[in-house]
PDB file of N, CA and C in Angstrom:
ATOM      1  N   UNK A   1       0.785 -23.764 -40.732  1.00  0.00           N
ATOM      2  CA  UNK A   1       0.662 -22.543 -39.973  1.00  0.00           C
ATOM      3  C   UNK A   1       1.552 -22.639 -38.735  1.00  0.00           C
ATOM      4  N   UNK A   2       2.069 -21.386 -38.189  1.00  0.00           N
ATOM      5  CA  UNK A   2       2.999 -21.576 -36.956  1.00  0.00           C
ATOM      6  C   UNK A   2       2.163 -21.692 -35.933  1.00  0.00           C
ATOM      7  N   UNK A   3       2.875 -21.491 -35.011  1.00  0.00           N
ATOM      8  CA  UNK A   3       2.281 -21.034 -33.622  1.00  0.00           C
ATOM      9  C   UNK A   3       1.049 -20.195 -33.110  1.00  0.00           C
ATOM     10  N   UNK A   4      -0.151 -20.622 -32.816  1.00  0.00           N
ATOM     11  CA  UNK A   4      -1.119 -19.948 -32.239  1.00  0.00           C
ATOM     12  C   UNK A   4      -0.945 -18.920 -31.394  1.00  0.00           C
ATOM     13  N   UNK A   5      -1.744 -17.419 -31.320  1.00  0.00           N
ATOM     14  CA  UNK A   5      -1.063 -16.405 -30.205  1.00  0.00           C
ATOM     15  C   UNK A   5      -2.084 -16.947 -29.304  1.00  0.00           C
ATOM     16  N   UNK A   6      -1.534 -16.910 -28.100  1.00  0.00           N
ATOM     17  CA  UNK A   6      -2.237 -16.801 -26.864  1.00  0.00           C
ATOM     18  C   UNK A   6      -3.459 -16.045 -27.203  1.00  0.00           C
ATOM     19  N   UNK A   7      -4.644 -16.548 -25.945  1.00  0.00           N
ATOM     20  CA  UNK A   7      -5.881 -15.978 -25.684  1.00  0.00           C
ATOM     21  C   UNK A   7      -5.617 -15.201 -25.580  1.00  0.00           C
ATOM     22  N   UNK A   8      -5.518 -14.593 -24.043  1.00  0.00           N
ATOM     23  CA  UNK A   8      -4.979 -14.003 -22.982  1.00  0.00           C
ATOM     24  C   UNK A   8      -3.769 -12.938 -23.160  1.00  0.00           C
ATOM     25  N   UNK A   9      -3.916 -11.702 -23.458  1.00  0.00           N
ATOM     26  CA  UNK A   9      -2.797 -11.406 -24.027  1.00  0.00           C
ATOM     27  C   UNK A   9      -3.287  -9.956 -23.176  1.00  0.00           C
ATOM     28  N   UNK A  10      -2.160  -9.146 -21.786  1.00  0.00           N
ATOM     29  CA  UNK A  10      -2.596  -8.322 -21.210  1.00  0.00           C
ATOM     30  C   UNK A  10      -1.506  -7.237 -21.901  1.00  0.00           C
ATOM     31  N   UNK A  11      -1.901  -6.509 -22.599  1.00  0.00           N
ATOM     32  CA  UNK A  11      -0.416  -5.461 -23.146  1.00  0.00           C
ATOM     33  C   UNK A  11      -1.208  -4.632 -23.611  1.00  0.00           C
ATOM     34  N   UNK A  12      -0.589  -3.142 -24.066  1.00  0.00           N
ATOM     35  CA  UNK A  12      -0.907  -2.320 -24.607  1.00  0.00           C
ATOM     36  C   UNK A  12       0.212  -1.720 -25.642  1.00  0.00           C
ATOM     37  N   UNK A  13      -0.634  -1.773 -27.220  1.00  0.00           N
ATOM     38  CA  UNK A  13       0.071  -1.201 -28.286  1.00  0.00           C
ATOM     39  C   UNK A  13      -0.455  -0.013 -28.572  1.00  0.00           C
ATOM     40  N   UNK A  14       0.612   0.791 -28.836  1.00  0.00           N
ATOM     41  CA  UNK A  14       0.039   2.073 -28.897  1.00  0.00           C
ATOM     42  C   UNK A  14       1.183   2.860 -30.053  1.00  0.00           C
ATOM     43  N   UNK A  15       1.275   3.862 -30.919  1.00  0.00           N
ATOM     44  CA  UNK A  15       1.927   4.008 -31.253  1.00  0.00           C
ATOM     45  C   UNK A  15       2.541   5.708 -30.926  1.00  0.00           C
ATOM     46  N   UNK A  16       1.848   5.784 -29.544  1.00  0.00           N
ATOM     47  CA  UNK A  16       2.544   7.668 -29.095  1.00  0.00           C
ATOM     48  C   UNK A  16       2.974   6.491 -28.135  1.00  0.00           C
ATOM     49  N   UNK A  17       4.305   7.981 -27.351  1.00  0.00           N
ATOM     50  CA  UNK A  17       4.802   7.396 -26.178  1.00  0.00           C
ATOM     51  C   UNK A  17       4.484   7.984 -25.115  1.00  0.00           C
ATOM     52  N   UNK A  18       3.227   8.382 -25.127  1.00  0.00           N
ATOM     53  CA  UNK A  18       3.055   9.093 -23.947  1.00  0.00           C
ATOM     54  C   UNK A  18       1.749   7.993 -23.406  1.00  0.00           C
ATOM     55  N   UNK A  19       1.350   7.430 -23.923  1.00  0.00           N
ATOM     56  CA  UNK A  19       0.752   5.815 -23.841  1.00  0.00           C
ATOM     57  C   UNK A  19       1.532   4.762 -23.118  1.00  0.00           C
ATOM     58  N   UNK A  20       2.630   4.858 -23.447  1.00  0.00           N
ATOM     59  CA  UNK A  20       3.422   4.182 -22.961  1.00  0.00           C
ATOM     60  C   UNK A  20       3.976   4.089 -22.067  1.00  0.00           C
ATOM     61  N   UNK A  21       4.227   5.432 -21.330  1.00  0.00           N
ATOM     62  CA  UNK A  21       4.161   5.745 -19.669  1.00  0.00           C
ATOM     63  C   UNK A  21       3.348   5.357 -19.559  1.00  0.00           C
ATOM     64  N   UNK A  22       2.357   6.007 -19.535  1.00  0.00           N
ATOM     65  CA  UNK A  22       1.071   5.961 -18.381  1.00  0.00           C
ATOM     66  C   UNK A  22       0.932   4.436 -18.513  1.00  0.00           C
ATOM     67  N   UNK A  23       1.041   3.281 -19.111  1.00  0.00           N
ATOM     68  CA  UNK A  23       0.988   1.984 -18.862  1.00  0.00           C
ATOM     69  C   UNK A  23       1.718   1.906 -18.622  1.00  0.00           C
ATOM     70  N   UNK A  24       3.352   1.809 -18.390  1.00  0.00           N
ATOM     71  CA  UNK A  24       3.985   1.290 -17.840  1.00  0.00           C
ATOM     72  C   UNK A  24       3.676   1.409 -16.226  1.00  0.00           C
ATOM     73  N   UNK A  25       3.725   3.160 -16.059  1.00  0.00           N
ATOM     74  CA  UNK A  25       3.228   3.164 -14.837  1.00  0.00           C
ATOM     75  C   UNK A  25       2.228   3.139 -14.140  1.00  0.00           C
ATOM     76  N   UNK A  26       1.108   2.413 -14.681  1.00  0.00           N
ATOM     77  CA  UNK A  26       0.033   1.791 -13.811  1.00  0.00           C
ATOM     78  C   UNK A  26       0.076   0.578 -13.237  1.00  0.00           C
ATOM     79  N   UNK A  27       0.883  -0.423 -14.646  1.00  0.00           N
ATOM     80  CA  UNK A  27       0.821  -2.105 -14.581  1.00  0.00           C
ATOM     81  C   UNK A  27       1.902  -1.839 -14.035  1.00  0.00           C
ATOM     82  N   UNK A  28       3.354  -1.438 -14.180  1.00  0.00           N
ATOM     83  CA  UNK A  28       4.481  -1.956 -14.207  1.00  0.00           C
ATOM     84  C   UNK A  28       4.966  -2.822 -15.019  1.00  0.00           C
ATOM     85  N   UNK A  29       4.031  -2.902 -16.729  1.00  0.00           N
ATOM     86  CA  UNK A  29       4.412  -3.884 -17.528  1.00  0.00           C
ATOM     87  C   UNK A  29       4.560  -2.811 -19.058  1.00  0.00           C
ATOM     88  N   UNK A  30       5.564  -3.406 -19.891  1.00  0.00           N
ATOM     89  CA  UNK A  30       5.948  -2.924 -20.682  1.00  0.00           C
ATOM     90  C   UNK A  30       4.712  -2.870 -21.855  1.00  0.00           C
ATOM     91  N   UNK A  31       4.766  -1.750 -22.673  1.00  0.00           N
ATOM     92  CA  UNK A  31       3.963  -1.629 -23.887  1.00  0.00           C
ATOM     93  C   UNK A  31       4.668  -2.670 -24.784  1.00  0.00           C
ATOM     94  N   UNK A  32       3.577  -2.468 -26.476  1.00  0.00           N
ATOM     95  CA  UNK A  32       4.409  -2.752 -27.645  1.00  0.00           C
ATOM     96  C   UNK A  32       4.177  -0.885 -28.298  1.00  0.00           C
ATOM     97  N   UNK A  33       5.505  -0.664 -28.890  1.00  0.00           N
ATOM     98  CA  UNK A  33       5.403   0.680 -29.537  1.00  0.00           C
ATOM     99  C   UNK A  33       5.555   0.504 -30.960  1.00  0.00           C
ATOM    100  N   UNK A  34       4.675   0.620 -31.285  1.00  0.00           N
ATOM    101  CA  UNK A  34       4.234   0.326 -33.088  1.00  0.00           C
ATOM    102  C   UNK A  34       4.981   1.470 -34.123  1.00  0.00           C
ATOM    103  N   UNK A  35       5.710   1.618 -34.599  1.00  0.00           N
ATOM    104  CA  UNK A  35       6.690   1.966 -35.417  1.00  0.00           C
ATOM    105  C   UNK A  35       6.050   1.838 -37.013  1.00  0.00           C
ATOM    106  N   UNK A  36       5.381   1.599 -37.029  1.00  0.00           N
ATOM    107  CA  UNK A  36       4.815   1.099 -38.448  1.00  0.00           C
ATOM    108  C   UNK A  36       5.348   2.469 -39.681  1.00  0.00           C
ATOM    109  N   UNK A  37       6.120   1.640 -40.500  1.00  0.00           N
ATOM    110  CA  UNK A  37       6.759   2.976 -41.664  1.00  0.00           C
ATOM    111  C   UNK A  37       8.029   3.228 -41.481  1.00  0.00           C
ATOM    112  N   UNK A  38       8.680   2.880 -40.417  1.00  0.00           N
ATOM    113  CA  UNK A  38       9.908   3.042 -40.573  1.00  0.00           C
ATOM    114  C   UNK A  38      10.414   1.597 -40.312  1.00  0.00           C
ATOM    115  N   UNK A  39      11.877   1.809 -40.525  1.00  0.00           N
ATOM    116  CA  UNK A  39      12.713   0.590 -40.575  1.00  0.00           C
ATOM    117  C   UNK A  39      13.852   0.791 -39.253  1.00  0.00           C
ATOM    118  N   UNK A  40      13.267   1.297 -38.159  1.00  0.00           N
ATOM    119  CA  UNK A  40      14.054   0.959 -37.101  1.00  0.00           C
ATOM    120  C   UNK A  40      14.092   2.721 -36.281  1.00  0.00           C
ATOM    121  N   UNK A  41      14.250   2.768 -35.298  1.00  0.00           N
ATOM    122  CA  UNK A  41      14.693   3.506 -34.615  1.00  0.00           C
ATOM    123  C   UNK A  41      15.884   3.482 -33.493  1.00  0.00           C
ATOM    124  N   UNK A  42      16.600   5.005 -33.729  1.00  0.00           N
ATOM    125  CA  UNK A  42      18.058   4.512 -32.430  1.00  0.00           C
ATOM    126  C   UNK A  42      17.546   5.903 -31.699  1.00  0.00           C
ATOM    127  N   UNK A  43      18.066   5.832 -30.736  1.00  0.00           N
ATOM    128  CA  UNK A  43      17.734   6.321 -29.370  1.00  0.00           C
ATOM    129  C   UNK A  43      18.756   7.378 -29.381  1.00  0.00           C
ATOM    130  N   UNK A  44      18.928   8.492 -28.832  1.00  0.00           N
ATOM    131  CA  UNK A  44      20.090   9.168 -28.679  1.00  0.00           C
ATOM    132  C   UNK A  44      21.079   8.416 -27.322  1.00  0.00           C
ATOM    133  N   UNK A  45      22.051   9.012 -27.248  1.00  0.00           N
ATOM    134  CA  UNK A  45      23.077   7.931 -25.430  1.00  0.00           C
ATOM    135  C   UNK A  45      22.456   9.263 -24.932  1.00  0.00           C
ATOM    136  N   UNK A  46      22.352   8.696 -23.709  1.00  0.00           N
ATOM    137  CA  UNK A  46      22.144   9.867 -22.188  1.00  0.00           C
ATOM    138  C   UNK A  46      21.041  10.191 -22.062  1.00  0.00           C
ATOM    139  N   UNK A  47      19.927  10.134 -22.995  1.00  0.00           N
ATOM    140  CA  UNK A  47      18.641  10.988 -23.207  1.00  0.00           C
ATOM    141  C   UNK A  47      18.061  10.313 -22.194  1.00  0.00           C
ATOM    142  N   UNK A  48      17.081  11.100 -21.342  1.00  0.00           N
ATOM    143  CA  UNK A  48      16.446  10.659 -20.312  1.00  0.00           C
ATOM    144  C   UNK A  48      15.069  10.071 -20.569  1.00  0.00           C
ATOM    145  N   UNK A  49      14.621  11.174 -22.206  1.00  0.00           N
ATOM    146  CA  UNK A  49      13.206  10.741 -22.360  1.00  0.00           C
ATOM    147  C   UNK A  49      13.093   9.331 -23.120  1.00  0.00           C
ATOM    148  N   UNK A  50      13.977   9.562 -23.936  1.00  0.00           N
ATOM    149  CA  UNK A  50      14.278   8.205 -25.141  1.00  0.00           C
ATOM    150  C   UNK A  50      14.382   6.685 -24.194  1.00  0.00           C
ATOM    151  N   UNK A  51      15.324   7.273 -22.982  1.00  0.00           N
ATOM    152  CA  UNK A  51      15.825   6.452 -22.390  1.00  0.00           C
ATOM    153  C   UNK A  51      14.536   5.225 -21.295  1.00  0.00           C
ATOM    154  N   UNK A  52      13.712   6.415 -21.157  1.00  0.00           N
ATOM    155  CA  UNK A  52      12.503   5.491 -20.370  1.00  0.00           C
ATOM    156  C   UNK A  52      11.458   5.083 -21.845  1.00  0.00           C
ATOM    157  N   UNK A  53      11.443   5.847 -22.691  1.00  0.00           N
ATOM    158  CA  UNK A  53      10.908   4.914 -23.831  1.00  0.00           C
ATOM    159  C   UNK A  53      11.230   3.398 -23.935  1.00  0.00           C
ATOM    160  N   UNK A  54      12.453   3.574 -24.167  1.00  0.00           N
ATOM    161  CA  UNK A  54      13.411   2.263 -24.425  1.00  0.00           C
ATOM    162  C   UNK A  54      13.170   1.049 -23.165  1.00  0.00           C
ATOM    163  N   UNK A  55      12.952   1.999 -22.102  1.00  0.00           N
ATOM    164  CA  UNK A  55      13.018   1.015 -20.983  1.00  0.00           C
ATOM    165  C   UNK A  55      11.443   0.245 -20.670  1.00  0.00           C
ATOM    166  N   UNK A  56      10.545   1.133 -20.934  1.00  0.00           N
ATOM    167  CA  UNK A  56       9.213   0.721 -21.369  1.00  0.00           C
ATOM    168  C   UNK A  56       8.241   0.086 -22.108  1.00  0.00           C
ATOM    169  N   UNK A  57       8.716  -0.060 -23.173  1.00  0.00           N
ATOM    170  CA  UNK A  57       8.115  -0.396 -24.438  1.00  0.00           C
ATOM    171  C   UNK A  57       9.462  -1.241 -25.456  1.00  0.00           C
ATOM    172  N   UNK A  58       8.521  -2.135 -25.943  1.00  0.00           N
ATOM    173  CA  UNK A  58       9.738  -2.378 -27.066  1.00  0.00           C
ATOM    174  C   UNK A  58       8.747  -2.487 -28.354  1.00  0.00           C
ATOM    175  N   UNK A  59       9.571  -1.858 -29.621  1.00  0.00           N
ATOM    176  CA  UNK A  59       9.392  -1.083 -30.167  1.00  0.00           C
ATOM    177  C   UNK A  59       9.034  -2.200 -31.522  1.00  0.00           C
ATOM    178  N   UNK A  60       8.161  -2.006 -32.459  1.00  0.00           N
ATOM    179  CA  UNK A  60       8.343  -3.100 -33.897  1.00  0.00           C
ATOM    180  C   UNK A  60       7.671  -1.934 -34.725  1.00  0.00           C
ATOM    181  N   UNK A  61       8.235  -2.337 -36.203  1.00  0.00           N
ATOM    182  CA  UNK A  61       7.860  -1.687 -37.691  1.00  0.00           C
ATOM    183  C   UNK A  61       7.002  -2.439 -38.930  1.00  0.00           C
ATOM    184  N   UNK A  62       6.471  -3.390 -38.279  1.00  0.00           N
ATOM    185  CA  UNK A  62       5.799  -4.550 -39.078  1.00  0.00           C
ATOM    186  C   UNK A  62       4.419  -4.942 -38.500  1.00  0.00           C
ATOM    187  N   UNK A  63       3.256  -5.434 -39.332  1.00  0.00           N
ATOM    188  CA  UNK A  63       2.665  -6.599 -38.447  1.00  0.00           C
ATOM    189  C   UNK A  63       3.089  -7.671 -38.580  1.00  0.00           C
ATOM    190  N   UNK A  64       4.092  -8.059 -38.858  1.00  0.00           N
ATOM    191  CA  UNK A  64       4.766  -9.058 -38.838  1.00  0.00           C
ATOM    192  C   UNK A  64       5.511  -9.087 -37.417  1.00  0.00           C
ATOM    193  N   UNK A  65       6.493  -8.267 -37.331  1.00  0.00           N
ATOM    194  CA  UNK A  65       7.119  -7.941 -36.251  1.00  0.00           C
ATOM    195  C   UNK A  65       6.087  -7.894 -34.613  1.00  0.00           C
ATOM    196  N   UNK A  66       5.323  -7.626 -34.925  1.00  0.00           N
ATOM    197  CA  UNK A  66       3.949  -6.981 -33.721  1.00  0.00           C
ATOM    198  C   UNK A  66       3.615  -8.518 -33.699  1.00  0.00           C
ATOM    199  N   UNK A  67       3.013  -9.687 -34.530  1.00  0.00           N
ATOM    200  CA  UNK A  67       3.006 -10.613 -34.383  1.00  0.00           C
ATOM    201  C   UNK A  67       3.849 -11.875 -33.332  1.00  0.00           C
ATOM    202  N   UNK A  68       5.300 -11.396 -33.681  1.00  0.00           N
ATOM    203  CA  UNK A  68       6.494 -12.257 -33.333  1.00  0.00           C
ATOM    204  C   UNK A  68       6.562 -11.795 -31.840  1.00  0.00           C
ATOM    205  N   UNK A  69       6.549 -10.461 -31.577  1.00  0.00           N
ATOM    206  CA  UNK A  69       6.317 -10.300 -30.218  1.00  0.00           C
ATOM    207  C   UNK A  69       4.955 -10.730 -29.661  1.00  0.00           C
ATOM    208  N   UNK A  70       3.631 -10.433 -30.034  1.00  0.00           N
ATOM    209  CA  UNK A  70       2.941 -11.357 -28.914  1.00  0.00           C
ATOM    210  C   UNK A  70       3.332 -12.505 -28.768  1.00  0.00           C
ATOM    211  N   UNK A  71       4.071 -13.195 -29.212  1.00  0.00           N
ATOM    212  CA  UNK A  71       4.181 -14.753 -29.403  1.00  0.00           C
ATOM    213  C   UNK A  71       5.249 -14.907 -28.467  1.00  0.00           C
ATOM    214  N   UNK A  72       6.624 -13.656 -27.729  1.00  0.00           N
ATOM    215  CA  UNK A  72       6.986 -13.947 -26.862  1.00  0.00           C
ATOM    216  C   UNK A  72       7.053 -12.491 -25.516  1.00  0.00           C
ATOM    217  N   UNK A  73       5.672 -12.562 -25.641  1.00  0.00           N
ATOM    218  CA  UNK A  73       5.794 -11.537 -24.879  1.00  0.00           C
ATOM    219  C   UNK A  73       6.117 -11.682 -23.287  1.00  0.00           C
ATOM    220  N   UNK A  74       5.815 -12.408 -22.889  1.00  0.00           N
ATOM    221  CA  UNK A  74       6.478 -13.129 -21.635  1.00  0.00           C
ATOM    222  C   UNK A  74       7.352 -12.790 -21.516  1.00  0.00           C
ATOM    223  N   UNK A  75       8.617 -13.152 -22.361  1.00  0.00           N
ATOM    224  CA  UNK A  75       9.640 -13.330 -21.870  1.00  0.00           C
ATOM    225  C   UNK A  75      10.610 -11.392 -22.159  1.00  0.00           C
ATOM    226  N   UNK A  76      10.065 -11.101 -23.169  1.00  0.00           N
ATOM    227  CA  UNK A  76       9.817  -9.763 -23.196  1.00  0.00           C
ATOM    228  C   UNK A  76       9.759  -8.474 -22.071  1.00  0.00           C
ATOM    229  N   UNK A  77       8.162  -9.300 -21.413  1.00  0.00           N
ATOM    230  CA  UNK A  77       7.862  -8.399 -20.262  1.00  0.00           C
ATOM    231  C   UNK A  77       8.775  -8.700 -18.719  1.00  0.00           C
ATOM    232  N   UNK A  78       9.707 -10.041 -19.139  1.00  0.00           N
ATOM    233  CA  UNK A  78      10.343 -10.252 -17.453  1.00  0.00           C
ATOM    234  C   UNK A  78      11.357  -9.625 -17.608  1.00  0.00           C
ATOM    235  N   UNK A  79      12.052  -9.439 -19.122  1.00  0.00           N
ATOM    236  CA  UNK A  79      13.528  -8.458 -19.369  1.00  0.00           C
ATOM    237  C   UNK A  79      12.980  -7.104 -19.333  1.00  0.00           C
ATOM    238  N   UNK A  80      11.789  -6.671 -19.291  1.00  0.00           N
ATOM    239  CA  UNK A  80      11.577  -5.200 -19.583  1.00  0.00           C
ATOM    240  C   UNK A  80      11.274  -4.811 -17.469  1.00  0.00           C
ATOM    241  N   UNK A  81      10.904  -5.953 -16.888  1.00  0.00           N
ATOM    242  CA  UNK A  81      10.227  -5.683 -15.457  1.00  0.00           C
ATOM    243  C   UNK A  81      11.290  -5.014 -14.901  1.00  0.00           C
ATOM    244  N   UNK A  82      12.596  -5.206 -14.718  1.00  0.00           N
ATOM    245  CA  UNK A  82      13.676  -4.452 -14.230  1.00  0.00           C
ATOM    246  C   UNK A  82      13.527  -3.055 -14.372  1.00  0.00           C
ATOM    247  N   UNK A  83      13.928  -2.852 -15.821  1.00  0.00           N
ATOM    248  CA  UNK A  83      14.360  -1.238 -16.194  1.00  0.00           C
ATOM    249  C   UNK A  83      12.705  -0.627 -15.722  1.00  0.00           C
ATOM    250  N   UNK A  84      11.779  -1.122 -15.186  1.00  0.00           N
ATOM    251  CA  UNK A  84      10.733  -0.709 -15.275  1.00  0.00           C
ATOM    252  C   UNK A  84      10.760  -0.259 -13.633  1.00  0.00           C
ATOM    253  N   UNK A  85      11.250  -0.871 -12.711  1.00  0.00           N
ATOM    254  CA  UNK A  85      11.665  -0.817 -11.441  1.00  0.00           C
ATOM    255  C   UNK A  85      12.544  -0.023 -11.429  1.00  0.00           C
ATOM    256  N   UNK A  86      13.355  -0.208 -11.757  1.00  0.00           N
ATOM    257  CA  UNK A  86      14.287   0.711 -11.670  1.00  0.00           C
ATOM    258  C   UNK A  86      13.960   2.497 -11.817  1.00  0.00           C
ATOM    259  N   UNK A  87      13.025   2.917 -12.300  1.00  0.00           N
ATOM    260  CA  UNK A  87      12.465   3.659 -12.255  1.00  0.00           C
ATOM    261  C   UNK A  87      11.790   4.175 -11.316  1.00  0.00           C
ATOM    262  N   UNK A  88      11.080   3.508 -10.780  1.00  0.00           N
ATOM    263  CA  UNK A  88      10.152   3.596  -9.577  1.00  0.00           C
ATOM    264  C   UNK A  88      11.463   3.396  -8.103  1.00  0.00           C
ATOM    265  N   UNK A  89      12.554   3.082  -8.822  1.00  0.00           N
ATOM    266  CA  UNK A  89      13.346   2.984  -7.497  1.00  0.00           C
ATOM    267  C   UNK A  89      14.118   4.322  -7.568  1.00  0.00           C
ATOM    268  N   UNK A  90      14.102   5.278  -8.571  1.00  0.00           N
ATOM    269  CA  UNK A  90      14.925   6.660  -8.953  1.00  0.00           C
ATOM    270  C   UNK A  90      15.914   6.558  -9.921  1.00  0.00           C
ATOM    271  N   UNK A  91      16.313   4.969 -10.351  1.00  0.00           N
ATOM    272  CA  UNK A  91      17.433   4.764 -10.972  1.00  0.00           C
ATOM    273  C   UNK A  91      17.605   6.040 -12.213  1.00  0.00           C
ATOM    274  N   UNK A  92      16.199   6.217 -12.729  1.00  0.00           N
ATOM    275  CA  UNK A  92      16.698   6.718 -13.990  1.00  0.00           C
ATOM    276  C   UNK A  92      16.860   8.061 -14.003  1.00  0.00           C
ATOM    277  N   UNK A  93      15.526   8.733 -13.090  1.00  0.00           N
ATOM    278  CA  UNK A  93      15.504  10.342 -12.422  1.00  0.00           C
ATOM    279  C   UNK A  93      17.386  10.965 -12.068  1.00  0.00           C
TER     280      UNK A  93
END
């Protein structure tokens, strides 16, 4: 067997994105956005809404995939803490 997931695991999966604000902007920590059924999603360039999706949440189509991320969600949530600031600083407005 691989790797044990952590106890302790503070995140929210959700599969609307309007979940996904409102956690981002309470914690300041990124969702998981559950995709389940499809095989990937692309974002449009420039989109403002897509664009704080993207910056919020990162996205999987598996429980497999949903797995592999708790396992590094850490490191996940310190690349997502920026674009998440950045927000709250106007960057994206």
């Amino acid at each position: 067997m691989g790797k044990k997931l952590p106890k302790n695991i503070d995140v929210l999966v959700s599969d609307t994105s309007n979940r996904v604000y409102e956690h981002a902007l309470s914690t300041h920590n990124p969702s998981i956005l559950c995709l389940f059924g499809l095989n990937g999603i692309q974002y449009p360039p420039n989109d403002k809404y897509y664009s704080m999706v993207e910056n919020f949440s990162y996205g999987v189509n598996s429980v497999r995939e949903l797995r592999e991320v708790f396992l590094k969600y850490d490191a996940i949530k310190q690349a997502k803490k920026d674009k998440i600031q950045e927000f709250f600083n106007g960057v994206i407005l």
